[in-house]
Every structure is written in structure tokens, then in C-alpha cells.
PDB file of N, CA and C in Angstrom:
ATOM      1  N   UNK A   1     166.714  69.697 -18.589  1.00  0.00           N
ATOM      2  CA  UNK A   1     166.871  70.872 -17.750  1.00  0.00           C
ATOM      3  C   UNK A   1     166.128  72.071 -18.346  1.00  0.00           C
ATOM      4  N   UNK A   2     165.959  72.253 -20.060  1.00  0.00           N
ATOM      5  CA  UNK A   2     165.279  73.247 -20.320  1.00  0.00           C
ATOM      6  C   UNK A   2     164.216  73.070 -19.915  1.00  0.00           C
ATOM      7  N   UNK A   3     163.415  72.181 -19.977  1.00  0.00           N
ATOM      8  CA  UNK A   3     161.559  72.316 -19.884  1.00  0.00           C
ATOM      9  C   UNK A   3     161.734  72.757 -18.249  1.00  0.00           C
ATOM     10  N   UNK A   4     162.665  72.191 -17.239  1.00  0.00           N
ATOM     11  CA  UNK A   4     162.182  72.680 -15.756  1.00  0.00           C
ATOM     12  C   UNK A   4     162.649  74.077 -16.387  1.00  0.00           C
ATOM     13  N   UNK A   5     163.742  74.354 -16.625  1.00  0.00           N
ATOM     14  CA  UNK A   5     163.832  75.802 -16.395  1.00  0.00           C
ATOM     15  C   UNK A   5     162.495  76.693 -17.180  1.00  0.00           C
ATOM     16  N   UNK A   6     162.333  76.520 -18.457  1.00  0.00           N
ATOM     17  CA  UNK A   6     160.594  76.999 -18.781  1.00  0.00           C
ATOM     18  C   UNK A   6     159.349  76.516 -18.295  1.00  0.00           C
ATOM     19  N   UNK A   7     159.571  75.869 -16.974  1.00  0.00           N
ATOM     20  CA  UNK A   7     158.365  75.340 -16.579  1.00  0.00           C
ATOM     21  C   UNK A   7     157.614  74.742 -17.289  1.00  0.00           C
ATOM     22  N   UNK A   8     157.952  73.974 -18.059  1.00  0.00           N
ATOM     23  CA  UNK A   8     157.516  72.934 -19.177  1.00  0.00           C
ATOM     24  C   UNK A   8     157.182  71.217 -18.613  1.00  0.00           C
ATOM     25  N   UNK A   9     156.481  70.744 -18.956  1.00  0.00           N
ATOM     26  CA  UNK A   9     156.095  69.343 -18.701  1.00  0.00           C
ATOM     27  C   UNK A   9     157.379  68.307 -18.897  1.00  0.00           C
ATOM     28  N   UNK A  10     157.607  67.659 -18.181  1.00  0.00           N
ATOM     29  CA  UNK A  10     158.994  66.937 -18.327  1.00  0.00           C
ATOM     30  C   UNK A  10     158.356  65.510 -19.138  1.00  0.00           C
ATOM     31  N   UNK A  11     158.804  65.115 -20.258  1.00  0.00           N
ATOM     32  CA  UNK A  11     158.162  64.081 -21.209  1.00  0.00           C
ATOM     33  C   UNK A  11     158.702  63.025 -20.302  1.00  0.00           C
ATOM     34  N   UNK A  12     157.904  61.707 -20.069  1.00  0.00           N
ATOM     35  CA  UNK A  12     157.851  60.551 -19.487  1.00  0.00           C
ATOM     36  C   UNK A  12     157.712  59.413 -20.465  1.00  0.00           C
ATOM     37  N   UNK A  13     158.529  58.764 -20.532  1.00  0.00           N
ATOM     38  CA  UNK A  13     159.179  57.158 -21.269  1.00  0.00           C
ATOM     39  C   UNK A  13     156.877  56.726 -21.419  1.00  0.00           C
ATOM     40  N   UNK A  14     156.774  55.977 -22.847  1.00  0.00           N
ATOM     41  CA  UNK A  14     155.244  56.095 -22.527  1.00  0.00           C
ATOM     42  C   UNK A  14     155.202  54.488 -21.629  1.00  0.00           C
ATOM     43  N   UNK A  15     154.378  54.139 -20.755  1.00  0.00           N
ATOM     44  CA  UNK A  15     154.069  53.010 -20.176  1.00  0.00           C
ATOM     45  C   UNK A  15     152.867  51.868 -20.404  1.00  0.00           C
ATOM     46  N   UNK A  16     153.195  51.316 -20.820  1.00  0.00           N
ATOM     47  CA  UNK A  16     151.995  49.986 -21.783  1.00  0.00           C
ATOM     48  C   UNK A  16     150.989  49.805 -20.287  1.00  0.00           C
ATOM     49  N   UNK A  17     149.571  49.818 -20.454  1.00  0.00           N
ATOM     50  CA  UNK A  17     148.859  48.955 -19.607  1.00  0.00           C
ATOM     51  C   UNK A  17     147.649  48.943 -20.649  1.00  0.00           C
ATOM     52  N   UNK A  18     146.853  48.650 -19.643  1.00  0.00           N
ATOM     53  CA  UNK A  18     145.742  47.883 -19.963  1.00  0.00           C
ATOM     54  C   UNK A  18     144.227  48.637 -19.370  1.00  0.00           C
ATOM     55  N   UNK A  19     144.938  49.270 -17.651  1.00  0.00           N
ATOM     56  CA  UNK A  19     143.814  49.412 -16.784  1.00  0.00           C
ATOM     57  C   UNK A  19     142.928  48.467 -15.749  1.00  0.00           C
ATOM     58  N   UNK A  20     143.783  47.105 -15.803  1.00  0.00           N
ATOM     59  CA  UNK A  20     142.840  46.505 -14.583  1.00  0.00           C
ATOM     60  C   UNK A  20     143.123  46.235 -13.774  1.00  0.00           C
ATOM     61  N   UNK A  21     143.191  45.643 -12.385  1.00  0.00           N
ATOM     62  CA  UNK A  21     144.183  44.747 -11.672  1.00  0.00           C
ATOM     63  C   UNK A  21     143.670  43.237 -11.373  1.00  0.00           C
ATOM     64  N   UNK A  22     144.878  42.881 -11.521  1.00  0.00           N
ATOM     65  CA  UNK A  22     144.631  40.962 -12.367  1.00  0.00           C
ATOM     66  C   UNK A  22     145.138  40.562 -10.818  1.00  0.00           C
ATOM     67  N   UNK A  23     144.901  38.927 -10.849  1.00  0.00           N
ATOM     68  CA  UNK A  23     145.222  38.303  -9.970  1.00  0.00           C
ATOM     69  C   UNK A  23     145.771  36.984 -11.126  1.00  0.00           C
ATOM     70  N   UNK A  24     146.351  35.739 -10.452  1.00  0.00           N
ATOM     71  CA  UNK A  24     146.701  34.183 -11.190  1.00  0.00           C
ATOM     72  C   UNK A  24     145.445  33.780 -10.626  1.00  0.00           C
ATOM     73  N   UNK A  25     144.993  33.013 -12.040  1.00  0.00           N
ATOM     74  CA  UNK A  25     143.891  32.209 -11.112  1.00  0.00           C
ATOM     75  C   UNK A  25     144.294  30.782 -10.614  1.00  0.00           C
ATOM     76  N   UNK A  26     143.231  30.651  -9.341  1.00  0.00           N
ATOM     77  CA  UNK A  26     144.123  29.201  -8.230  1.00  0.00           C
ATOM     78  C   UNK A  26     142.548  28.278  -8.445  1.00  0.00           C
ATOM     79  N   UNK A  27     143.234  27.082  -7.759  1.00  0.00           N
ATOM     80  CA  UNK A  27     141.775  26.349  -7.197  1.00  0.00           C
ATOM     81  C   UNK A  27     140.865  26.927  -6.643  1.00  0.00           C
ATOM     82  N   UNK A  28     141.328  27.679  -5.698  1.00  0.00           N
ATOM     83  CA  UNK A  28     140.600  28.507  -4.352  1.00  0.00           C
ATOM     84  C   UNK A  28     139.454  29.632  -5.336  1.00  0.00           C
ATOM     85  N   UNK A  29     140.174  30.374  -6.012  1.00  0.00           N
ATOM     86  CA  UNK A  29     139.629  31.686  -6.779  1.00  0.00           C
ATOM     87  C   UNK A  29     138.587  30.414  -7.579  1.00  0.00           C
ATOM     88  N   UNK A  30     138.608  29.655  -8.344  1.00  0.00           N
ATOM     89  CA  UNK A  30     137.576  29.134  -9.440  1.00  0.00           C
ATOM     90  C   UNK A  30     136.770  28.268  -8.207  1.00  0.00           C
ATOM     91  N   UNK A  31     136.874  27.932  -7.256  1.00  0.00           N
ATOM     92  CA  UNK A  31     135.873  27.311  -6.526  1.00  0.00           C
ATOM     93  C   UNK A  31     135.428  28.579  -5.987  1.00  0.00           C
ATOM     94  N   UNK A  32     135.657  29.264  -5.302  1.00  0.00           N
ATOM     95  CA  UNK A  32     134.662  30.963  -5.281  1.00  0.00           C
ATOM     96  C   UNK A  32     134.076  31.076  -6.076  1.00  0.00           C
ATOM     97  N   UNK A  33     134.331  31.402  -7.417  1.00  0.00           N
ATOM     98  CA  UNK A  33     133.817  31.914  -8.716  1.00  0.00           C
ATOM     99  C   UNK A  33     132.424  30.682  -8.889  1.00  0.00           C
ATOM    100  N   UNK A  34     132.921  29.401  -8.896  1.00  0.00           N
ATOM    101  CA  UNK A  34     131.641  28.026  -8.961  1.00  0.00           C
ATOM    102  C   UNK A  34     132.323  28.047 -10.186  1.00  0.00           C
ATOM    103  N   UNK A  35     133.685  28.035 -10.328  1.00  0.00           N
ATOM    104  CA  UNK A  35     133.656  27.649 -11.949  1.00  0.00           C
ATOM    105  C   UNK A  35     134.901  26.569 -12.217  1.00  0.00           C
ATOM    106  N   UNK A  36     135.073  26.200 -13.357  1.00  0.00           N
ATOM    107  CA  UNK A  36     136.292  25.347 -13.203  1.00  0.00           C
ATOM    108  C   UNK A  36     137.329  26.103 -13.439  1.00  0.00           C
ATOM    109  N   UNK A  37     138.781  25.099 -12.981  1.00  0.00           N
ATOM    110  CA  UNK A  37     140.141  26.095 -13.322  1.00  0.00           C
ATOM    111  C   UNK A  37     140.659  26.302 -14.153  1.00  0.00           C
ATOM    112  N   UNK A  38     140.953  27.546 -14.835  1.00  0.00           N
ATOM    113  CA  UNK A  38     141.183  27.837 -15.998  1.00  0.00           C
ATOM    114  C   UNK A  38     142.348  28.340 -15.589  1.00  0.00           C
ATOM    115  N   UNK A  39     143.637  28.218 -16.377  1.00  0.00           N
ATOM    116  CA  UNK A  39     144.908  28.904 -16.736  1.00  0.00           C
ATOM    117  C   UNK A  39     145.146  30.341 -17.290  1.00  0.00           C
ATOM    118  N   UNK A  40     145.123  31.510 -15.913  1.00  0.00           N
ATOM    119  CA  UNK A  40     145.385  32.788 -16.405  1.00  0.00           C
ATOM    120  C   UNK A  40     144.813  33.875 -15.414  1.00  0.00           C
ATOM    121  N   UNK A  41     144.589  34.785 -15.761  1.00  0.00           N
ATOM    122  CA  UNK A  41     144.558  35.707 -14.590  1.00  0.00           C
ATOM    123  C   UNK A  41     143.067  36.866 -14.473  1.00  0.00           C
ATOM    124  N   UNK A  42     142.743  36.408 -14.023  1.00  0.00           N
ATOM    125  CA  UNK A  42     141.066  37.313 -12.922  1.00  0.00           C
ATOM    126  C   UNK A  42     141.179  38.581 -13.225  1.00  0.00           C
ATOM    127  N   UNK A  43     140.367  39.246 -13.750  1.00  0.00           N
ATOM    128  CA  UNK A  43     139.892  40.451 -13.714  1.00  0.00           C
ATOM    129  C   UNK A  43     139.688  40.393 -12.226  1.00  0.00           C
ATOM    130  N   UNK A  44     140.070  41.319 -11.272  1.00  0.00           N
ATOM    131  CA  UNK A  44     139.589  41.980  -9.948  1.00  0.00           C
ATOM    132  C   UNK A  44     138.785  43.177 -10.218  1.00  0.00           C
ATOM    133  N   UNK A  45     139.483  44.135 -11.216  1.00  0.00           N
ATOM    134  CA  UNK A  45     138.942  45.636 -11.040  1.00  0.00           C
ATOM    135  C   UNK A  45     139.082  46.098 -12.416  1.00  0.00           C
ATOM    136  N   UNK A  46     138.531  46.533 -13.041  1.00  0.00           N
ATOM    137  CA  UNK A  46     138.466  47.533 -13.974  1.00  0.00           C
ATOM    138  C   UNK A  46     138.211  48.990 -13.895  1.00  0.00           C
ATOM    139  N   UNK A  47     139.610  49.513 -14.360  1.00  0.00           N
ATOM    140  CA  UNK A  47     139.252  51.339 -14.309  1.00  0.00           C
ATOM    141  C   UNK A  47     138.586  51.627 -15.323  1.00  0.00           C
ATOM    142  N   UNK A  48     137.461  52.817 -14.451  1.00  0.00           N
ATOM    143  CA  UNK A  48     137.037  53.465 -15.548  1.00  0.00           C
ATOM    144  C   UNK A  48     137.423  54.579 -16.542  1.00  0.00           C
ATOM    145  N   UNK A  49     137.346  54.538 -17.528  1.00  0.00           N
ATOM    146  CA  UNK A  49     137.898  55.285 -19.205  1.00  0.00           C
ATOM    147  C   UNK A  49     139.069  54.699 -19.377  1.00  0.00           C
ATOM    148  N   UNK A  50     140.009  53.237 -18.908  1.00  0.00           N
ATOM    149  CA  UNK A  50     141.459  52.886 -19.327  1.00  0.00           C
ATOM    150  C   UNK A  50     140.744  52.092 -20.530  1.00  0.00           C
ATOM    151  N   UNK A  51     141.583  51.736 -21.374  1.00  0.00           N
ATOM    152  CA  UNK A  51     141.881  51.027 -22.385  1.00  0.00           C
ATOM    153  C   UNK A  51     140.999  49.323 -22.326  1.00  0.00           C
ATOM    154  N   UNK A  52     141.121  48.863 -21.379  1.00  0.00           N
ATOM    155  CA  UNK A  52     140.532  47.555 -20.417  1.00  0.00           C
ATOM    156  C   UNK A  52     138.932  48.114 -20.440  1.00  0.00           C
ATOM    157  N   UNK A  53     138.264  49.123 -19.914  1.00  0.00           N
ATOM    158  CA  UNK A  53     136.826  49.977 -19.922  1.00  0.00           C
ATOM    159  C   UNK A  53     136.442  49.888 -21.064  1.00  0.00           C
ATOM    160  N   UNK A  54     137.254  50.550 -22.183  1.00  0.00           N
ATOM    161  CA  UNK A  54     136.668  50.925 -23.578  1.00  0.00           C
ATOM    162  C   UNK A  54     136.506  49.856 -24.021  1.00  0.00           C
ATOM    163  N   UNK A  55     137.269  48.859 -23.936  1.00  0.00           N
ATOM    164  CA  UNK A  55     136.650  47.413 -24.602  1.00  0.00           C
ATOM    165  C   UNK A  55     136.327  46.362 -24.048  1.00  0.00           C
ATOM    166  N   UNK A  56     135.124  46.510 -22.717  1.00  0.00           N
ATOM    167  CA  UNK A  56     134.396  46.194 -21.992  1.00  0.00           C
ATOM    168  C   UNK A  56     134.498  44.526 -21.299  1.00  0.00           C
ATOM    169  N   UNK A  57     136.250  44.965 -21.106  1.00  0.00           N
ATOM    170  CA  UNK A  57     136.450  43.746 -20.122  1.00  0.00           C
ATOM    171  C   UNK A  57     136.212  43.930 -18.795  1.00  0.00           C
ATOM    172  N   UNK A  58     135.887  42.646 -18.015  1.00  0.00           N
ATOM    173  CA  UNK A  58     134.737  43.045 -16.816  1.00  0.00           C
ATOM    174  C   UNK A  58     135.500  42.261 -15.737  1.00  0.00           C
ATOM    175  N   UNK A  59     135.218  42.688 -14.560  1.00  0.00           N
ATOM    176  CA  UNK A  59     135.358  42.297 -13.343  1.00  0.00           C
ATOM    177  C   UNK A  59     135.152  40.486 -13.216  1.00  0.00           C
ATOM    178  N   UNK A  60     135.789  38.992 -13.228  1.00  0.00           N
ATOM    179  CA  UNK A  60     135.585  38.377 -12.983  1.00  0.00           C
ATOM    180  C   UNK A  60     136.000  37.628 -14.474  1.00  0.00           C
ATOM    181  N   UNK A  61     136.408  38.435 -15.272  1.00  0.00           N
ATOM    182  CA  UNK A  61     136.475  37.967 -16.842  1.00  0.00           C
ATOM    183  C   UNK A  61     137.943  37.076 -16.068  1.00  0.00           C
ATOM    184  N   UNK A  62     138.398  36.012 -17.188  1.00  0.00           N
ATOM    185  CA  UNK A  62     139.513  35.709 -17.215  1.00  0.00           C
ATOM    186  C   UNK A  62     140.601  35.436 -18.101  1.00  0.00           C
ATOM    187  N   UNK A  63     141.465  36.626 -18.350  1.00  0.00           N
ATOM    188  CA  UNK A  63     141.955  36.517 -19.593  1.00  0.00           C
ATOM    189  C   UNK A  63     143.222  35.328 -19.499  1.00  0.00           C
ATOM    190  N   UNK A  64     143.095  34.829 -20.564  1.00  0.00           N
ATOM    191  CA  UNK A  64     143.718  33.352 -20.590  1.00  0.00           C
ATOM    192  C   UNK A  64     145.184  33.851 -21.895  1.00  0.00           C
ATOM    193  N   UNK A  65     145.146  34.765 -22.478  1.00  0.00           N
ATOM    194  CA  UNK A  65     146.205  35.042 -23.221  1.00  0.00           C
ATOM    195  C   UNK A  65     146.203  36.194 -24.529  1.00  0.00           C
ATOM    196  N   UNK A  66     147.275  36.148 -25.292  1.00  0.00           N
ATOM    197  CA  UNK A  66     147.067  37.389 -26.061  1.00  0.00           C
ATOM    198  C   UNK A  66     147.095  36.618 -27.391  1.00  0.00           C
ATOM    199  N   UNK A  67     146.302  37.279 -28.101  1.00  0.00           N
ATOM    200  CA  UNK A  67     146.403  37.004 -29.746  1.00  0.00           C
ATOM    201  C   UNK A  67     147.270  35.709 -29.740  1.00  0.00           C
ATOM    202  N   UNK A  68     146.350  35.014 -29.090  1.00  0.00           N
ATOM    203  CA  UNK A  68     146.540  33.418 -29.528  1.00  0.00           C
ATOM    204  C   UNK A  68     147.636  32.598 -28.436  1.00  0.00           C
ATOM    205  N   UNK A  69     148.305  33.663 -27.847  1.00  0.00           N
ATOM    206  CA  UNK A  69     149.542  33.107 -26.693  1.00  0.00           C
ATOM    207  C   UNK A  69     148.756  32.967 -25.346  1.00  0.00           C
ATOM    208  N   UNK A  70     149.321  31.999 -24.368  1.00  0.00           N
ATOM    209  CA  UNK A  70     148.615  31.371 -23.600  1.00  0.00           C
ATOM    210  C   UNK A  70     149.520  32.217 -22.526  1.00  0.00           C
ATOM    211  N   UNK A  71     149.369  32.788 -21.424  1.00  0.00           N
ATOM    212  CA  UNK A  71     149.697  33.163 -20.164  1.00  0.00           C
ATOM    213  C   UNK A  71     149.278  33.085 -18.605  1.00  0.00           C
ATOM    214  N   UNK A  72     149.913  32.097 -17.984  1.00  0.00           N
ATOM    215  CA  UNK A  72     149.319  31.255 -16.992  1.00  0.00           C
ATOM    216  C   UNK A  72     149.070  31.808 -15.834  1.00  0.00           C
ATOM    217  N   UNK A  73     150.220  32.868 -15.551  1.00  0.00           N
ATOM    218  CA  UNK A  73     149.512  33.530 -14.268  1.00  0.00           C
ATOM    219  C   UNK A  73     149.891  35.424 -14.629  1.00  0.00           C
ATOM    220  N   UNK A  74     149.238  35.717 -13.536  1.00  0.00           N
ATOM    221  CA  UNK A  74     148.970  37.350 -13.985  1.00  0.00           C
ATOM    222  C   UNK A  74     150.633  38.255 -14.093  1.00  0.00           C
ATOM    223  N   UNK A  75     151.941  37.688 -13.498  1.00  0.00           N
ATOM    224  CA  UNK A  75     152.896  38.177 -13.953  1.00  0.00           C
ATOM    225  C   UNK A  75     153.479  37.723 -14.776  1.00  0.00           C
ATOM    226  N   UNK A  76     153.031  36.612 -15.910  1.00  0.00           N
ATOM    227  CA  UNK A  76     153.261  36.384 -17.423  1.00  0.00           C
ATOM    228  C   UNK A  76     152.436  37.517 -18.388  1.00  0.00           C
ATOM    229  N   UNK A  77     151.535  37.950 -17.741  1.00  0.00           N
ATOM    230  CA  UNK A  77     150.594  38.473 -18.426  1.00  0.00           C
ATOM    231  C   UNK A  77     151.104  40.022 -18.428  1.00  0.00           C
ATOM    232  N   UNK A  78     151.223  40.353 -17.375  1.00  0.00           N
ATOM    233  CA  UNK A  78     151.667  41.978 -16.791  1.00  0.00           C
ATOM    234  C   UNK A  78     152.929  42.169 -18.135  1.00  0.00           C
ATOM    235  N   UNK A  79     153.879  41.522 -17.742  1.00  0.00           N
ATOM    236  CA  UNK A  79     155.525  41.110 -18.577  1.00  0.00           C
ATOM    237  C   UNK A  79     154.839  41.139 -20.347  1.00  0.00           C
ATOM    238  N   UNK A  80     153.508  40.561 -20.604  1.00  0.00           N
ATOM    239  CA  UNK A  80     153.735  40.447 -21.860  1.00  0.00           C
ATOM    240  C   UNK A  80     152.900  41.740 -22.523  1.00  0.00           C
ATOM    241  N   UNK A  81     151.931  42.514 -21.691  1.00  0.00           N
ATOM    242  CA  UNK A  81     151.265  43.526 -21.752  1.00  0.00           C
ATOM    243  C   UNK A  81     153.020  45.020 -21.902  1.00  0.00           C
ATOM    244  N   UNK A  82     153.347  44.130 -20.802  1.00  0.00           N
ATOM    245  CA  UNK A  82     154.565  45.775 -21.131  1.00  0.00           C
ATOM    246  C   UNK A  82     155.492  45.589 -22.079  1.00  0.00           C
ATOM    247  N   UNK A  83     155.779  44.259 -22.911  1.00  0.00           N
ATOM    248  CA  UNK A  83     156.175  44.226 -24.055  1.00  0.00           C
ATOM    249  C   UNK A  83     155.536  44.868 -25.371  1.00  0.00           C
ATOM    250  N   UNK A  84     154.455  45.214 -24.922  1.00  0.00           N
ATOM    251  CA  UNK A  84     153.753  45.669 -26.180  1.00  0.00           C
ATOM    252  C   UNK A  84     154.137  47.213 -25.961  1.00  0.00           C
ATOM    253  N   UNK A  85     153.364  47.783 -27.574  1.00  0.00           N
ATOM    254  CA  UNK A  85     153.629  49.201 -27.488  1.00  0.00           C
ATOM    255  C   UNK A  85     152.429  50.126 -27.632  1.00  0.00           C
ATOM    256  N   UNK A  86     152.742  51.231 -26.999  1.00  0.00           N
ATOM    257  CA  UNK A  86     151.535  52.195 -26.761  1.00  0.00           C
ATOM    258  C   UNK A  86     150.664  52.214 -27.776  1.00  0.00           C
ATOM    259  N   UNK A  87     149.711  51.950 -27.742  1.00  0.00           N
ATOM    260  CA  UNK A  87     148.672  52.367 -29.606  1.00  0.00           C
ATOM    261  C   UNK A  87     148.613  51.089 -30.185  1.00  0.00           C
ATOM    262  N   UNK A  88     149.043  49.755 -29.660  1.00  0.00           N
ATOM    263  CA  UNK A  88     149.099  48.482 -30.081  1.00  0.00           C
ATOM    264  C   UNK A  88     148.133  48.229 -30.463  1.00  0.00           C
ATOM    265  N   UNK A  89     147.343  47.509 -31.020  1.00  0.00           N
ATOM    266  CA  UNK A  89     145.957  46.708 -31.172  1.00  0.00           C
ATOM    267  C   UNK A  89     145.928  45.708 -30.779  1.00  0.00           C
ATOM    268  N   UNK A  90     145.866  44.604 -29.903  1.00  0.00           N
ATOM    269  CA  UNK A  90     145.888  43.449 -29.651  1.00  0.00           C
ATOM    270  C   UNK A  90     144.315  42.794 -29.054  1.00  0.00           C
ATOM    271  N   UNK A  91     144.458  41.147 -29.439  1.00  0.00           N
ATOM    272  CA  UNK A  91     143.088  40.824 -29.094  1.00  0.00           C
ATOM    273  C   UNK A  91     143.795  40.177 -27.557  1.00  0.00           C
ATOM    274  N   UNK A  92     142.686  40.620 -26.986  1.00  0.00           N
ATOM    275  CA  UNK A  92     142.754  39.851 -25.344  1.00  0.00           C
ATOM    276  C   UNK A  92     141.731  38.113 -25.511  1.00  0.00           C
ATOM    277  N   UNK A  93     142.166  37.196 -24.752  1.00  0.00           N
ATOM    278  CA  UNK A  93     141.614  35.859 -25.374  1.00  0.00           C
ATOM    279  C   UNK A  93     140.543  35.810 -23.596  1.00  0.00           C
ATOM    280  N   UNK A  94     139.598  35.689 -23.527  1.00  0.00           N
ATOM    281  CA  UNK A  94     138.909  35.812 -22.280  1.00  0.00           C
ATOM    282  C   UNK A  94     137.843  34.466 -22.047  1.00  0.00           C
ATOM    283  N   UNK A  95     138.021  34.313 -20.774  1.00  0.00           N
ATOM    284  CA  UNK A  95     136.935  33.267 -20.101  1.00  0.00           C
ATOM    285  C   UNK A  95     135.673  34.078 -19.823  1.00  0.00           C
ATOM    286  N   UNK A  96     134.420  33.754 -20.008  1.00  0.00           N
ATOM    287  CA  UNK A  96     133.690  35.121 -18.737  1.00  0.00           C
ATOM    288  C   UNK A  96     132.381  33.650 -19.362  1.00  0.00           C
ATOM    289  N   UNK A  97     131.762  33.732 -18.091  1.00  0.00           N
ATOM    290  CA  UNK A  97     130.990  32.632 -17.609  1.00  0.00           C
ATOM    291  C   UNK A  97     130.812  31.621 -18.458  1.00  0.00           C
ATOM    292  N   UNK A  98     132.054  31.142 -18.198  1.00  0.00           N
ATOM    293  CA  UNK A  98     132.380  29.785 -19.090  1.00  0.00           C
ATOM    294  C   UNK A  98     132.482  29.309 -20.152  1.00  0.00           C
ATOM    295  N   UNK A  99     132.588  30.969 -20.635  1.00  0.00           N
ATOM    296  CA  UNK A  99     132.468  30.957 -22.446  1.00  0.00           C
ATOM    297  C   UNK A  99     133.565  31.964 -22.988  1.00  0.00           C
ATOM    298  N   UNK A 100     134.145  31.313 -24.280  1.00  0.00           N
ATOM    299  CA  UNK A 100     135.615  32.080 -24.589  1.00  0.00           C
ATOM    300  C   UNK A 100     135.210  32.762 -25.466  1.00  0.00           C
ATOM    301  N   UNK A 101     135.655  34.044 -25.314  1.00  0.00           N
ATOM    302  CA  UNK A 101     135.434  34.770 -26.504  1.00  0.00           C
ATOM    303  C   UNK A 101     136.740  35.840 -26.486  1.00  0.00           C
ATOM    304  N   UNK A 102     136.831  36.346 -27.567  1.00  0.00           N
ATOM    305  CA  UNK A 102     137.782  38.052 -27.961  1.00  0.00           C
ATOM    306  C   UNK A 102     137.780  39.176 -27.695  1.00  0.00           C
ATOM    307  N   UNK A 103     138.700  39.997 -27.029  1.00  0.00           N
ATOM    308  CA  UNK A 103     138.162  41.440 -27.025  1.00  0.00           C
ATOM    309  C   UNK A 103     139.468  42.668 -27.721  1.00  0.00           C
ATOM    310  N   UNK A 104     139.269  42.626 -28.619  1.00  0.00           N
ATOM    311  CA  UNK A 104     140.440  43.696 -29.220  1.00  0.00           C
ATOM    312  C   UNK A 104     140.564  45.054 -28.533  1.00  0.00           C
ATOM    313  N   UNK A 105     141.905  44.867 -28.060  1.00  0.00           N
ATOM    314  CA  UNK A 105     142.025  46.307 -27.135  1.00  0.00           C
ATOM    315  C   UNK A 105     143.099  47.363 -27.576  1.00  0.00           C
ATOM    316  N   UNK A 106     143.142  48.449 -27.443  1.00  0.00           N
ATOM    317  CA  UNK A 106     144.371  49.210 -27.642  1.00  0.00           C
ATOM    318  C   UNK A 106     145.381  49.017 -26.235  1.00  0.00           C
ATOM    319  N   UNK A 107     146.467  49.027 -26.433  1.00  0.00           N
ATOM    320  CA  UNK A 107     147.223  49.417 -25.476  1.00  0.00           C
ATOM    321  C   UNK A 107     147.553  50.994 -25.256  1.00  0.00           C
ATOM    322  N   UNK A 108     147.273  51.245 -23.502  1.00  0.00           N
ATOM    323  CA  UNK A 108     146.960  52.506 -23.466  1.00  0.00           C
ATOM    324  C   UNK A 108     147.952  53.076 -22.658  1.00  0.00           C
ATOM    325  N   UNK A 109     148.665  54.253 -22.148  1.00  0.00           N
ATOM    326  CA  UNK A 109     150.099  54.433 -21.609  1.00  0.00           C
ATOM    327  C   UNK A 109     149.768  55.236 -20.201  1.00  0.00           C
ATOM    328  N   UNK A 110     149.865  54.193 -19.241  1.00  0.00           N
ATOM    329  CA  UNK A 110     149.868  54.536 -18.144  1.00  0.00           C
ATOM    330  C   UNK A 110     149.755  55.836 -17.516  1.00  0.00           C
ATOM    331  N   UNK A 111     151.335  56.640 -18.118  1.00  0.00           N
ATOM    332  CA  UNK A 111     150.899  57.887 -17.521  1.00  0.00           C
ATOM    333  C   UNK A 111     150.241  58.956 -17.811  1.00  0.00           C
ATOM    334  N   UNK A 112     149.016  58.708 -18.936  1.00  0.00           N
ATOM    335  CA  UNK A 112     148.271  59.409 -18.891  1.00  0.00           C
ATOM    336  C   UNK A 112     146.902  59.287 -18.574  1.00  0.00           C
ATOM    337  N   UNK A 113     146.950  58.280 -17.587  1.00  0.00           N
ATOM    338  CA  UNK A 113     145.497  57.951 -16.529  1.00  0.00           C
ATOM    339  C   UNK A 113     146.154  58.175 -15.446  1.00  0.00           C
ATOM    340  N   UNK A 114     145.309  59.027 -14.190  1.00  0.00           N
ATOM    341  CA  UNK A 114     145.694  58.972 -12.761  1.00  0.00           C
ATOM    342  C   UNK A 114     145.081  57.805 -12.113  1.00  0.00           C
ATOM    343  N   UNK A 115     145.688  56.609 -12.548  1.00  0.00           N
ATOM    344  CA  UNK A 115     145.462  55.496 -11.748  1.00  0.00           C
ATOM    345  C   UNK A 115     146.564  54.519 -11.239  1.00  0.00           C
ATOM    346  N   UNK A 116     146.358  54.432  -9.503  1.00  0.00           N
ATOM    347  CA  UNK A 116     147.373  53.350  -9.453  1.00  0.00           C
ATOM    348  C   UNK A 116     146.837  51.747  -9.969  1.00  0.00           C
ATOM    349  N   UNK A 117     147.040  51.674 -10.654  1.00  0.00           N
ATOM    350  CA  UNK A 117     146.960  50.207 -11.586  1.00  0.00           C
ATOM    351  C   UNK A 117     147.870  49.056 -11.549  1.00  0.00           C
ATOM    352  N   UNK A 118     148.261  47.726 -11.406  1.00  0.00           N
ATOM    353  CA  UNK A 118     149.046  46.941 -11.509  1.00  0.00           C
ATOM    354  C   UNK A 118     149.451  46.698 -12.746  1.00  0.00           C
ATOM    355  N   UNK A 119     147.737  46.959 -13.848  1.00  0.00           N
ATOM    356  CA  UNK A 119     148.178  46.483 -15.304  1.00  0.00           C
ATOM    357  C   UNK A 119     147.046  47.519 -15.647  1.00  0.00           C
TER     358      UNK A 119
END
């Protein structure tokens, strides 16, 4: 009640994301793509300057899990992204044209990007 009454910023709980919006990947999505099916969830979109931007995960990437844990569809993934904590370091485990590689990301807190984001 003090900060409204000084017109002060009301502090907000911080919120784990990432910055992208994921999909599960299906048969359907990897026969689009021309690729085979991999277990985990599609980059659709990447915002620009989120946490996901700065460490240049891309549209079509497919992240398959975290620092070594396997997550099969994109609300295993969402669930294990908001388990983490703001300022985290974690490596993201990624598909991107048929080749696996790492991308160490910070976890970045939602409400301080104006984006509606899923993750």
C-alpha cells in the first residue's frame, strides 16, 4: 500500500522465461520441416533482445532438453524453464538442421520485457 500511496512501482514476483514461443514437435511439424522426428519442442518465434536472442537460438531450432535432461513436448519444457531461477545459467540442448549442438543461456524475468511470450 505504501509504494501506491508514493506512487512507487509495485515490485512483481520475478518470472523465469526464455523469450520464444515453442510448439511439441509432431510427425506433421518434422515432415514440414523435411526432417526427421525428434523429441521436443520448435522454436516458432524468437523475441528480439530476450534472453533466447542473446544466445542466438533461432526460429526452427529444436530444443530437445536442458543441461543434459530430455523434455518431450513444449509444456515439459515451459514447467522446467519456470523451475529455474532468474540469472540462471543453463545450457539449452538443440536440434537445428540436423545437427546437435549447445547454447548456454541466462534465464531472463519476464516482466521486464514487454512481450507476450509463452516461454
Amino acid at each position: 500500500m505504501a509504494n501506491l500511496k508514493e506512487n512507487k512501482e509495485i515490485p512483481q514476483e520475478p518470472v523465469p522465461f526464455i523469450g520464444a514461443t515453442l510448439a511439441t514437435m509432431t510427425d506433421e511439424i518434422a515432415q514440414q520441416l523435411g526432417t526427421e522426428k525428434v523429441e521436443g519442442s520448435l522454436v516458432r518465434e524468437v523475441y528480439y533482445r530476450t534472453p533466447a536472442y542473446e544466445a542466438d537460438l533461432r526460429t526452427y531450432d529444436i530444443i530437445t532438453g536442458i543441461d543434459g535432461k530430455k523434455y518431450a513436448t513444449n509444456e515439459a519444457l515451459i514447467e522446467a524453464i519456470q523451475q529455474k531461477k532468474v540469472g540462471d545459467e543453463v545450457t539449452f540442448n538443440i536440434v537445428r538442421n540436423g545437427k546437435t549442438l549447445d547454447l548456454k543461456m541466462k534465464i531472463g524475468d519476464k516482466n521486464k520485457y514487454n512481450a507476450n511470450v509463452n516461454q
